[in-house]
Protein backbone atom coordinates (compact mmCIF):
# COMPACT_ATOMS: atom_id res chain seq x y z
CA UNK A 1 11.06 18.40 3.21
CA UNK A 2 9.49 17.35 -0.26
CA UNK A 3 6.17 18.73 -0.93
CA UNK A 4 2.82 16.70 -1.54
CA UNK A 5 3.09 16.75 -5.62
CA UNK A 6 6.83 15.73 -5.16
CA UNK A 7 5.75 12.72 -2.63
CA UNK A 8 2.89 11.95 -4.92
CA UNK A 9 5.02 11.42 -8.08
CA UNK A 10 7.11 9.22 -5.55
CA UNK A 11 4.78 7.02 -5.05
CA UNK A 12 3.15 6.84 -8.35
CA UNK A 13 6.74 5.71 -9.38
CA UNK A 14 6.92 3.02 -7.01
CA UNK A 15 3.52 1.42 -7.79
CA UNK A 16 5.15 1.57 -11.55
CA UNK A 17 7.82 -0.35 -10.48
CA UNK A 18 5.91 -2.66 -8.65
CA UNK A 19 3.15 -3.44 -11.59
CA UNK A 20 6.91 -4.36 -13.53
CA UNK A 21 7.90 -6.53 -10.30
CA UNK A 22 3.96 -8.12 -10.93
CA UNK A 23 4.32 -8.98 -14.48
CA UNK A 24 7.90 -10.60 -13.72
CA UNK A 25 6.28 -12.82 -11.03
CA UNK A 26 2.99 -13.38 -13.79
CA UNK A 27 6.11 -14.48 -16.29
CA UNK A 28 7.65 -17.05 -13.49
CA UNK A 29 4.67 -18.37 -12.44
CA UNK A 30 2.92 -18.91 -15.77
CA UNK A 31 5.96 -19.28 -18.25
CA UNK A 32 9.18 -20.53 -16.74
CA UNK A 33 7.21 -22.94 -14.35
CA UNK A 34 5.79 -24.86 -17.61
CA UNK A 35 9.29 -25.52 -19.22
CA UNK A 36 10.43 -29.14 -19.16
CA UNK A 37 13.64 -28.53 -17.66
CA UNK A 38 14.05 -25.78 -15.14
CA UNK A 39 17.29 -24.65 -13.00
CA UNK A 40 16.05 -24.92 -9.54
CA UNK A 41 12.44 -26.84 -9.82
CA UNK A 42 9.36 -26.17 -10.97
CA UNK A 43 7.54 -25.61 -7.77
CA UNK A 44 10.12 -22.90 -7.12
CA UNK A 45 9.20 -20.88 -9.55
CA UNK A 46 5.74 -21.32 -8.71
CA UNK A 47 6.36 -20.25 -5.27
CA UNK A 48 8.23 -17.17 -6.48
CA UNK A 49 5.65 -15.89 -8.79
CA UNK A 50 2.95 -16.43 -6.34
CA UNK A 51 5.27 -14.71 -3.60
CA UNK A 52 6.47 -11.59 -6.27
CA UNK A 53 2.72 -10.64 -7.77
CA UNK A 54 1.26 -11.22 -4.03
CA UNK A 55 3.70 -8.40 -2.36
CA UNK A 56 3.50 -5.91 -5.54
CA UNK A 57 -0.05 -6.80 -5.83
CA UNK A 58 -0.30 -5.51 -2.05
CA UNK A 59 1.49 -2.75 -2.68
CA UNK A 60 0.16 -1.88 -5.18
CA UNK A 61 -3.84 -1.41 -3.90
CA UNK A 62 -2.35 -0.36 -0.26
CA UNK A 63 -0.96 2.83 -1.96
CA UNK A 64 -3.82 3.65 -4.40
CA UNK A 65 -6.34 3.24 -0.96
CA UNK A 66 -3.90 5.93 1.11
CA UNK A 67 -3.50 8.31 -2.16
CA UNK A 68 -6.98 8.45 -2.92
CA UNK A 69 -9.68 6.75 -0.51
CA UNK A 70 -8.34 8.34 2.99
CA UNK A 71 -11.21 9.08 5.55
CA UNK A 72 -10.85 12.58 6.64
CA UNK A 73 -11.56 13.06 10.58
CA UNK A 74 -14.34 14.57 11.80
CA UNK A 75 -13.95 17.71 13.55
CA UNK A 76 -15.15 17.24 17.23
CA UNK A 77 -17.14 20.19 18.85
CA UNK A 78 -15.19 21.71 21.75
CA UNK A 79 -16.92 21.22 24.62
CA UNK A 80 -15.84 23.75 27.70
CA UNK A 81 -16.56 22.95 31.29
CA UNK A 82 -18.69 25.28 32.96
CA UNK A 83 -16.58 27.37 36.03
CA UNK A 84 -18.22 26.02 39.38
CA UNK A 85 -16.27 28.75 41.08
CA UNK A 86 -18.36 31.81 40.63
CA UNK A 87 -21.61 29.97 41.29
CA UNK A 88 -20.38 29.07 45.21
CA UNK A 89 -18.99 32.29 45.52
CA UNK A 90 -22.18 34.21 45.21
């Protein structure tokens, strides 16, 4: 089992990776979609810049909102029923 700092530093490595993965889909859908001539089409490359800074985008403020903004739960007040046996027996 990993320990909380060790999970922590997990995850802040995967939203690092995943800012990386946004700026790649920033470059496709802002740089390589305005070339003249592109391999596979320009609304391609749209689509997969949209598509690759919407999931790491996701990601991204998923992660921070479970690492930091978690609602703790509200202890209840145990309630005990009362024993109905000792009242009829006396």
């Amino acid at each position: 089992m990993s320990s909380r700092t060790e999970r922590r530093k997990k995850k802040w490595l995967y939203i690092f990776v995943s800012s990386i993965i946004f700026g790649i889909g920033y470059y496709f859908l802002n740089e390589v979609s305005t070339w003249f001539e592109v391999p596979l089409g320009v609304t391609f490359h749209v689509i997969f810049g949209c598509t690759l800074m919407a999931i790491s985008g996701i990601y991204i403020g998923y992660s921070i909102k479970k690492m930091y903004f978690t609602k703790r739960k509200k202890r209840s007040k145990r309630i005990y029923l009362e024993d109905t046996k000792d009242e009829k027996s006396k």
